[in-house]
N, C-alpha and C. Protein backbone atom coordinates (compact mmCIF):
# COMPACT_ATOMS: atom_id res chain seq x y z
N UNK A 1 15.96 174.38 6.79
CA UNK A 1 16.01 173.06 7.33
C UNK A 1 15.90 172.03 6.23
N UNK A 2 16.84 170.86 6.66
CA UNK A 2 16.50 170.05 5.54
C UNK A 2 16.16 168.74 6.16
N UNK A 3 15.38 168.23 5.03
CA UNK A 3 14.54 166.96 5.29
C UNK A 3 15.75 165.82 4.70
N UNK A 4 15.42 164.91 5.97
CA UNK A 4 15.69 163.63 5.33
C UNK A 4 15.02 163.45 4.40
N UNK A 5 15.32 162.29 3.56
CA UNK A 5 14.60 162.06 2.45
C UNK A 5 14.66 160.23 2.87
N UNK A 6 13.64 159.53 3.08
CA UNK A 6 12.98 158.31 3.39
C UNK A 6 13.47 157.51 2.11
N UNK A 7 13.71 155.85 2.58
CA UNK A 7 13.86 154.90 1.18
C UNK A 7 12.45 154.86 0.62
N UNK A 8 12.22 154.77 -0.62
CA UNK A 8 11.07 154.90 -1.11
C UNK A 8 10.94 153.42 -1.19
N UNK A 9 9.84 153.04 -0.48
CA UNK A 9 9.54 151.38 -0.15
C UNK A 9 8.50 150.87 -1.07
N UNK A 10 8.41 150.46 -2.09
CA UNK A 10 7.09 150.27 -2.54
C UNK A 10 6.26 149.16 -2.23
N UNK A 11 6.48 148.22 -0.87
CA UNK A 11 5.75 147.14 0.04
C UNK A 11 5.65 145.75 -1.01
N UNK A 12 5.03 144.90 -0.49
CA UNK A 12 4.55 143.79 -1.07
C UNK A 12 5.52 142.47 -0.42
N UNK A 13 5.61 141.29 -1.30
CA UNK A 13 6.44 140.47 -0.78
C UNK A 13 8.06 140.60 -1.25
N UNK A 14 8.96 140.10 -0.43
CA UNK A 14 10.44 140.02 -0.82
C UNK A 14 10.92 139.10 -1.75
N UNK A 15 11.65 139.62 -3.06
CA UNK A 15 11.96 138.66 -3.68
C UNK A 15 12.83 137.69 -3.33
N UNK A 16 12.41 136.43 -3.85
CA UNK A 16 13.18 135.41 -3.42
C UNK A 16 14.91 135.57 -4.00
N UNK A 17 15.57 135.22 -2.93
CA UNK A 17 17.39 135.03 -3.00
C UNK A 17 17.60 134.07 -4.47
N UNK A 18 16.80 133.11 -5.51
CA UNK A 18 17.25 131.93 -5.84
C UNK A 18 15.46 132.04 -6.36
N UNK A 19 15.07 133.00 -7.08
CA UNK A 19 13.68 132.50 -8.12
C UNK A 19 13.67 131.04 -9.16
N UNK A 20 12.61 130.51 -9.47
CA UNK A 20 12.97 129.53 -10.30
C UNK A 20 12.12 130.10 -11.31
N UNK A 21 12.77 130.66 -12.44
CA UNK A 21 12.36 131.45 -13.52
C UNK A 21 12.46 130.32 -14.77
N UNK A 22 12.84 129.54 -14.84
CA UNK A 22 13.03 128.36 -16.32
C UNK A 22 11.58 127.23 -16.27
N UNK A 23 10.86 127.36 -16.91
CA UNK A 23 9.72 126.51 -17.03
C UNK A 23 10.06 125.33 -18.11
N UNK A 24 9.54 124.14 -18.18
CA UNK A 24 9.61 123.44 -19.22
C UNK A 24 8.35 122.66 -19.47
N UNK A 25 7.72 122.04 -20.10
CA UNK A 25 6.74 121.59 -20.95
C UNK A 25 6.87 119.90 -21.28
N UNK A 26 6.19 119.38 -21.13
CA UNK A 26 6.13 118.08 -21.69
C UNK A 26 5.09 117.27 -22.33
N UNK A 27 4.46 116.36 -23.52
CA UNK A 27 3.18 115.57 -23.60
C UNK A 27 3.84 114.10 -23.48
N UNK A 28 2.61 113.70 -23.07
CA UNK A 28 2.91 112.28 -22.48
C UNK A 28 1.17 111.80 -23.53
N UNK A 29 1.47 110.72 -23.87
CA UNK A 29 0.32 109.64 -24.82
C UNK A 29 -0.32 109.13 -22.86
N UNK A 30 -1.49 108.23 -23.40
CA UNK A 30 -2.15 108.19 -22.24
C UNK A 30 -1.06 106.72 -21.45
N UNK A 31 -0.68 105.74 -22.28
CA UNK A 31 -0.14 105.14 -21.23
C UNK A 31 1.25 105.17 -20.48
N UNK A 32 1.73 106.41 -21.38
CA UNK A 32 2.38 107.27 -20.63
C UNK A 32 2.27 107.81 -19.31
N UNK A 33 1.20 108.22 -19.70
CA UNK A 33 0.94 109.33 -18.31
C UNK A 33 0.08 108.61 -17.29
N UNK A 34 -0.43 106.78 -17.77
CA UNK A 34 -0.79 105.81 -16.81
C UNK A 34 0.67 105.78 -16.10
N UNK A 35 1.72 105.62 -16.68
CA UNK A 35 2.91 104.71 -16.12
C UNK A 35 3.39 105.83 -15.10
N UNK A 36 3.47 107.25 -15.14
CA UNK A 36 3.98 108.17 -14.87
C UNK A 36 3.05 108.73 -13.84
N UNK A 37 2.33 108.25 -13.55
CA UNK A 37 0.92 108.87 -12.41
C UNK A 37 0.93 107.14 -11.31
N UNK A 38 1.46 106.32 -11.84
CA UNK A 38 1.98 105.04 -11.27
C UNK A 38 2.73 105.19 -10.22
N UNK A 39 3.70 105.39 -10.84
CA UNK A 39 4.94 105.96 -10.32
C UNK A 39 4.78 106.93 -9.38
N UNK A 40 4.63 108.32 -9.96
CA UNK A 40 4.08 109.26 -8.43
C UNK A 40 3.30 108.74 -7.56
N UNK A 41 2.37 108.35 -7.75
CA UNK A 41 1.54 107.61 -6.36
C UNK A 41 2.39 106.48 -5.40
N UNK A 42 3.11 105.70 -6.13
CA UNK A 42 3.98 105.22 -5.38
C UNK A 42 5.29 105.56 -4.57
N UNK A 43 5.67 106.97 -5.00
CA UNK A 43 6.81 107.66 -4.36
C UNK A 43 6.48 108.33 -3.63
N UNK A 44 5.20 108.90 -2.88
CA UNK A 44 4.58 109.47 -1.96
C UNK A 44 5.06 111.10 -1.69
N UNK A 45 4.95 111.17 -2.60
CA UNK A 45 5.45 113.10 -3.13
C UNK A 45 4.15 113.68 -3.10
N UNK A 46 4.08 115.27 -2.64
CA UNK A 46 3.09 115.30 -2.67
C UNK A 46 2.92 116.23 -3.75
N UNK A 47 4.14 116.69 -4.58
CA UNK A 47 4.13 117.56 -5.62
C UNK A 47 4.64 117.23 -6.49
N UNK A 48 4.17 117.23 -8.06
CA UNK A 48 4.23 116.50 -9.35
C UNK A 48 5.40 117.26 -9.43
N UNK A 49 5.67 118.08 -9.57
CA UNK A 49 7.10 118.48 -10.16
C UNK A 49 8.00 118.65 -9.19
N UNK A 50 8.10 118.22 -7.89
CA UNK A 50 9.34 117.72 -7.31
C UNK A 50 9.69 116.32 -7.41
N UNK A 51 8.75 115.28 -7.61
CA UNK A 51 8.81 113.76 -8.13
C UNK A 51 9.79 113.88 -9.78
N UNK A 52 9.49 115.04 -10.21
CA UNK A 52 9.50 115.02 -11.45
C UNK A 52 11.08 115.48 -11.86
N UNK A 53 11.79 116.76 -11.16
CA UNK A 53 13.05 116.74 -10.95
C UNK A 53 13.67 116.32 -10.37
N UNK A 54 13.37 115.26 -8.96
CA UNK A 54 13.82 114.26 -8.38
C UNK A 54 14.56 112.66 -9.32
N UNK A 55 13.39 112.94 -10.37
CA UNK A 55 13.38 111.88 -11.46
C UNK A 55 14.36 111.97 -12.27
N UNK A 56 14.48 113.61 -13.05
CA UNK A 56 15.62 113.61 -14.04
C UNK A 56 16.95 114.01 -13.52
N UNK A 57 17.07 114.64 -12.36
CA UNK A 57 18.33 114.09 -12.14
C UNK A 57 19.16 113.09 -11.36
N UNK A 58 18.21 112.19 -11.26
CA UNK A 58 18.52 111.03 -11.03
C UNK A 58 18.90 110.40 -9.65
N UNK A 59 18.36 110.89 -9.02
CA UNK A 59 17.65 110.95 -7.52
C UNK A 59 16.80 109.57 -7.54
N UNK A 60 17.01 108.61 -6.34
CA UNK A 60 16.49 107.53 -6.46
C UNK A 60 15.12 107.61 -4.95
N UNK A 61 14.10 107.46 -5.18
CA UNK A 61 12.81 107.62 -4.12
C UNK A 61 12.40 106.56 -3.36
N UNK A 62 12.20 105.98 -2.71
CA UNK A 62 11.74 105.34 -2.06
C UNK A 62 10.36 105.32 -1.70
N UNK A 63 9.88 104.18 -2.07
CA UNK A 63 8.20 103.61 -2.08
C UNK A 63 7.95 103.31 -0.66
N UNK A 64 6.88 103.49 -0.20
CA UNK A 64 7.00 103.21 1.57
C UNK A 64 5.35 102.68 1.20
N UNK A 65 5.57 101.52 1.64
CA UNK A 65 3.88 100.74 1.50
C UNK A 65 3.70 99.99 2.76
N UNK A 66 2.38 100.06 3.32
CA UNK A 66 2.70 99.15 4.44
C UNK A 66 2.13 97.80 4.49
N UNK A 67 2.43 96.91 4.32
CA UNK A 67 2.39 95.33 4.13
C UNK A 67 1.69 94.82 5.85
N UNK A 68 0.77 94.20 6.06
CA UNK A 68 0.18 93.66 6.99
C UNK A 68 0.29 92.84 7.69
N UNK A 69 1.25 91.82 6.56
CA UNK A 69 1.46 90.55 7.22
C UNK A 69 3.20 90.91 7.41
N UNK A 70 3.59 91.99 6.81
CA UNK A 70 5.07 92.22 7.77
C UNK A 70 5.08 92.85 8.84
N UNK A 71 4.24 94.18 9.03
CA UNK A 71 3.92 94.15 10.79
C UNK A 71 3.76 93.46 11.18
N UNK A 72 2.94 92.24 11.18
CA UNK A 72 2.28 91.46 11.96
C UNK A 72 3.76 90.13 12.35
N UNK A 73 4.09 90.41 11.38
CA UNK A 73 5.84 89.59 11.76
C UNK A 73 6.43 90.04 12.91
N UNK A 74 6.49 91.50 12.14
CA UNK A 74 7.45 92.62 13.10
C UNK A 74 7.12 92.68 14.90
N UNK A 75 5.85 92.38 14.90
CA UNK A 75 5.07 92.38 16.49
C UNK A 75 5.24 90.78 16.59
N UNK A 76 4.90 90.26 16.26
CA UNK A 76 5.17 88.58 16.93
C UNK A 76 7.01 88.43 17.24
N UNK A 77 7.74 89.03 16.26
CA UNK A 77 9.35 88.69 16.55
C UNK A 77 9.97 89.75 17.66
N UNK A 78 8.73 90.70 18.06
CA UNK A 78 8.96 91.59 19.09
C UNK A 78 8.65 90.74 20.52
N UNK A 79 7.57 90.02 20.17
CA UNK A 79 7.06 89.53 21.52
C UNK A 79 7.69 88.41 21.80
N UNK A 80 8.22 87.63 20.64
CA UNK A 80 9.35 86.49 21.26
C UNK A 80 10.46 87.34 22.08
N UNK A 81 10.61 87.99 21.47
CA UNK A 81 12.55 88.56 21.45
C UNK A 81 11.87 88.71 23.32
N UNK A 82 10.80 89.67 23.57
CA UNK A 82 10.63 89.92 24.99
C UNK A 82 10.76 88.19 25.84
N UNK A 83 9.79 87.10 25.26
CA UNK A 83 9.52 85.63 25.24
C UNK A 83 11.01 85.52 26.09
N UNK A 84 11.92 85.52 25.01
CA UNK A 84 13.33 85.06 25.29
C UNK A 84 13.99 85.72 26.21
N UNK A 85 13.75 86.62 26.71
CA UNK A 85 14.37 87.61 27.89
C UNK A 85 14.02 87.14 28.73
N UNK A 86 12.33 86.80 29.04
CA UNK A 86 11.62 86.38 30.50
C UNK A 86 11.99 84.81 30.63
N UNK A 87 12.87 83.92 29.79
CA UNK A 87 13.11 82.85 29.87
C UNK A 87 14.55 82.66 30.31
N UNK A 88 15.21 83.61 29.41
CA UNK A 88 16.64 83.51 30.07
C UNK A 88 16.27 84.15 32.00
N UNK A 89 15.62 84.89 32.16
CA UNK A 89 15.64 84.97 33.70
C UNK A 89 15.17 84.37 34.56
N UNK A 90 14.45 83.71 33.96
CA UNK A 90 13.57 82.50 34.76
C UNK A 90 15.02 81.52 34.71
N UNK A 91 15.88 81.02 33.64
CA UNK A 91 16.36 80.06 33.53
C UNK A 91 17.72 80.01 34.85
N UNK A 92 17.88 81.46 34.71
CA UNK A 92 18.68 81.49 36.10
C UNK A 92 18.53 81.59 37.39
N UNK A 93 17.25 81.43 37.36
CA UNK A 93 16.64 81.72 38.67
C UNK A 93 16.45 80.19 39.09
N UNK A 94 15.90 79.54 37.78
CA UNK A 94 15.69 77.85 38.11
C UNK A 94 17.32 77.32 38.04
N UNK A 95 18.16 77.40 37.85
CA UNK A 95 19.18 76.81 38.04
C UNK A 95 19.93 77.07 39.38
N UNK A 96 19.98 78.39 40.14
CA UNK A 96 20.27 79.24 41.88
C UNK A 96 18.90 77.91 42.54
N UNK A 97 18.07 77.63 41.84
CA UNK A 97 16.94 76.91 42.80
C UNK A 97 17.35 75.61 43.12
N UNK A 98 17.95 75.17 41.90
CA UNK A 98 18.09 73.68 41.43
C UNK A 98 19.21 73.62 42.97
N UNK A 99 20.24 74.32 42.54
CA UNK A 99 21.69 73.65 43.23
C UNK A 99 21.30 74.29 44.96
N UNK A 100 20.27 75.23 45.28
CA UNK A 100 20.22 75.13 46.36
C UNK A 100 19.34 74.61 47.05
N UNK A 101 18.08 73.99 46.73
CA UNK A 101 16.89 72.86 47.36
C UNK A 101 17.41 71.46 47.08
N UNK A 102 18.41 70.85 45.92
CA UNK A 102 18.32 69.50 45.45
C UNK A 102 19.81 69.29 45.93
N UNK A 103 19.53 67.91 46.21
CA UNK A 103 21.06 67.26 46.12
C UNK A 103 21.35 67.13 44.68
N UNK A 104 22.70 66.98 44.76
CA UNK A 104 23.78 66.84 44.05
C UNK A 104 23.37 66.05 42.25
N UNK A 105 22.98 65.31 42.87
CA UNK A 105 22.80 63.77 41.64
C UNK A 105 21.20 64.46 41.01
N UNK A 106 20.37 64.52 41.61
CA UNK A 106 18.61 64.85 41.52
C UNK A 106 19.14 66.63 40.67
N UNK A 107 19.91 67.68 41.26
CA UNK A 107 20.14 68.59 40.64
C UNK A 107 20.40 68.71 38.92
N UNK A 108 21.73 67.64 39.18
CA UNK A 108 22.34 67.38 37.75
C UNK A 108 21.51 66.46 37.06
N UNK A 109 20.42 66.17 37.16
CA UNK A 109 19.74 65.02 36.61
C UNK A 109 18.25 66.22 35.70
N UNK A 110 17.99 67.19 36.57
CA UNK A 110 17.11 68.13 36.12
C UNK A 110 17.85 69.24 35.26
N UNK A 111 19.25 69.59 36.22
CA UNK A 111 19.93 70.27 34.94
C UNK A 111 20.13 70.02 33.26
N UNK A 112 20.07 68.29 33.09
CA UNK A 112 20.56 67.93 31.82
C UNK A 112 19.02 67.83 31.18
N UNK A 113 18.00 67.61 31.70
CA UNK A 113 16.74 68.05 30.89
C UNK A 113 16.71 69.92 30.72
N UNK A 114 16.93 70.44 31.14
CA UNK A 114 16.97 72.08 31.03
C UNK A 114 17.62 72.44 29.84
N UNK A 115 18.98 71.85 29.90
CA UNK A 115 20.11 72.10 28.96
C UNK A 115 19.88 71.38 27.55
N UNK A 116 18.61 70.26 27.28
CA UNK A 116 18.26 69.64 26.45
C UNK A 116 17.42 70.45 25.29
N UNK A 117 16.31 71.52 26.41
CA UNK A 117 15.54 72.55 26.07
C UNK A 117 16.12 73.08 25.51
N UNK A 118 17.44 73.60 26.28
CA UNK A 118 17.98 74.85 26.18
C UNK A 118 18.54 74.90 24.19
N UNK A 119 18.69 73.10 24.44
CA UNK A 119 19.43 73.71 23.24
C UNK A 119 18.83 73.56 21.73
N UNK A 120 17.36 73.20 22.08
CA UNK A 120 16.15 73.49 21.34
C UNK A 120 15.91 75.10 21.09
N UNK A 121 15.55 75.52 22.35
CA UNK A 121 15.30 76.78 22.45
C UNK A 121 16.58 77.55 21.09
N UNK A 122 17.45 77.35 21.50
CA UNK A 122 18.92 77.79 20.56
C UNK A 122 18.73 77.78 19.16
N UNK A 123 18.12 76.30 18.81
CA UNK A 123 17.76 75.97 17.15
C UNK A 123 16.73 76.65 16.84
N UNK A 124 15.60 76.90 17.88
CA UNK A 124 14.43 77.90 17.09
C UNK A 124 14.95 79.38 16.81
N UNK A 125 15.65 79.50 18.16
CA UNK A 125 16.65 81.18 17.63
C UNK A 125 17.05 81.41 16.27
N UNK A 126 18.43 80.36 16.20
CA UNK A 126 18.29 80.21 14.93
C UNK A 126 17.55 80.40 13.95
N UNK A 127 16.71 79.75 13.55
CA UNK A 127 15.84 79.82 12.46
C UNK A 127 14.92 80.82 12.47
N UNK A 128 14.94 81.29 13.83
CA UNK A 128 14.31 83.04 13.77
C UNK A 128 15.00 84.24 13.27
N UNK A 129 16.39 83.99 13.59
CA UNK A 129 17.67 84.89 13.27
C UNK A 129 17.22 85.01 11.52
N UNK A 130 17.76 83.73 11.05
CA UNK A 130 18.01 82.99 9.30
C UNK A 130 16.78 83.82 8.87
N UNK A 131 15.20 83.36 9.40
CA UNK A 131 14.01 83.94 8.75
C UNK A 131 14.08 85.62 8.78
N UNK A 132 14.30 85.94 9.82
CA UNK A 132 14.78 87.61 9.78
C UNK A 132 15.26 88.08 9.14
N UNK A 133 16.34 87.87 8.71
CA UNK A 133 17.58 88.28 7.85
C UNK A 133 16.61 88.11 6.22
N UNK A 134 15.93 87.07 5.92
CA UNK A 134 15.63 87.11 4.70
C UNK A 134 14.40 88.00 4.87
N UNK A 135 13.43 88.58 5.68
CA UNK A 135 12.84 89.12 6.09
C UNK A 135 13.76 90.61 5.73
N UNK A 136 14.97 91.36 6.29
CA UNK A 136 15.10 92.01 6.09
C UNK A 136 15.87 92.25 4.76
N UNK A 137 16.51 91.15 3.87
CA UNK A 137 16.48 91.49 2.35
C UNK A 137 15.58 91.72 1.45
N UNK A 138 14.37 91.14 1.52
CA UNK A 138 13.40 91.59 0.97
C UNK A 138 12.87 92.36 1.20
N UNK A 139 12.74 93.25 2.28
CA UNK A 139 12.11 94.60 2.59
C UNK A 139 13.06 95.67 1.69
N UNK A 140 13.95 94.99 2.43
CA UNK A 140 15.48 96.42 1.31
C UNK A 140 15.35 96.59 0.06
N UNK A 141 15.11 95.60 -0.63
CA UNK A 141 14.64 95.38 -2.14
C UNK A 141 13.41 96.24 -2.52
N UNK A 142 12.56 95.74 -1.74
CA UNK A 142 11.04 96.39 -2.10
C UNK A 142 10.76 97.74 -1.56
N UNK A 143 11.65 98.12 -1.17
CA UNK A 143 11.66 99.79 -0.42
C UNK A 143 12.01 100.95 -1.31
N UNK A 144 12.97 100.25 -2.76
CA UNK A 144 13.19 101.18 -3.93
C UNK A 144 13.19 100.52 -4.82
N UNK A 145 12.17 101.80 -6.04
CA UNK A 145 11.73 101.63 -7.09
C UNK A 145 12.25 102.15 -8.00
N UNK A 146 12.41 102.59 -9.23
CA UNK A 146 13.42 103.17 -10.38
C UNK A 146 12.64 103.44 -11.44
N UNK A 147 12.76 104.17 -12.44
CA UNK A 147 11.91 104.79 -13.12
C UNK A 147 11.94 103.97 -14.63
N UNK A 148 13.43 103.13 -14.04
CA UNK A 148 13.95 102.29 -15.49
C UNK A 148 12.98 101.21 -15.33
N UNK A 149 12.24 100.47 -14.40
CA UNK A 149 11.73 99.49 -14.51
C UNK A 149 10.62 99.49 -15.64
């Protein structure tokens, strides 16, 4: 009788498909390695040598900081934007009111104060729109950092 003969397994872990076998070395002077420990803390990596080949080949990171007084934007231009919703529905609801309780003349006489608002209301939009927009160039700016700086 003959025996199979078994793969001879010698256990442990599986080698990886793609080892990273090339090491490299570097010294850095101390305000070097101030500027360079700067930098990582601000790219929010949590491993020095993926910041670090991210870096040389030229991979650009993004700094994510959170600023207090731009949330605090971000929630007030939330609660208008809602502001402006519950006004435009009110505004049609008061105008269905106007033309069906008022005569004619007394209607159009309250309409043209509404439409006076209205077009106040319009210019603050505006200048909420304008402030936004520069609101969101400067975030874009300050969201990436570069190693050339």
């Amino acid at each position: 009788m003959e025996q199979k003969k078994k793969p001879f397994n010698k256990g442990g872990r599986k080698p990886k498909l793609d080892p990273r076998t090339h090491r490299y070395s570097l010294n850095l002077d101390d305000v070097e390695n101030a500027k360079f420990l700067a930098f990582y803390d601000q790219s929010g990596y949590k491993v020095k040598a993926h910041f670090i080949k991210n870096c040389i080949f030229g991979k650009s990171f993004k700094v994510l900081r959170i600023d207090k007084s731009k949330v605090d934007y971000y929630i007030q231009l939330s609660q208008l934007f809602s502001q402006f919703r519950s006004i435009g529905i009110l505004y049609n609801q008061t105008v269905k009111e106007l033309h069906s309780n008022f005569a004619e003349k007394k209607a159009l006489a309250l309409l043209y104060k509404l439409e006076q608002y209205t077009v106040e209301l319009v210019k603050t939009n505006q200048q909420i729109i304008a402030l936004t927009k520069q609101f969101e160039a400067s975030y874009k700016e300050e969201g990436v950092i570069s190693a050339e700086k």
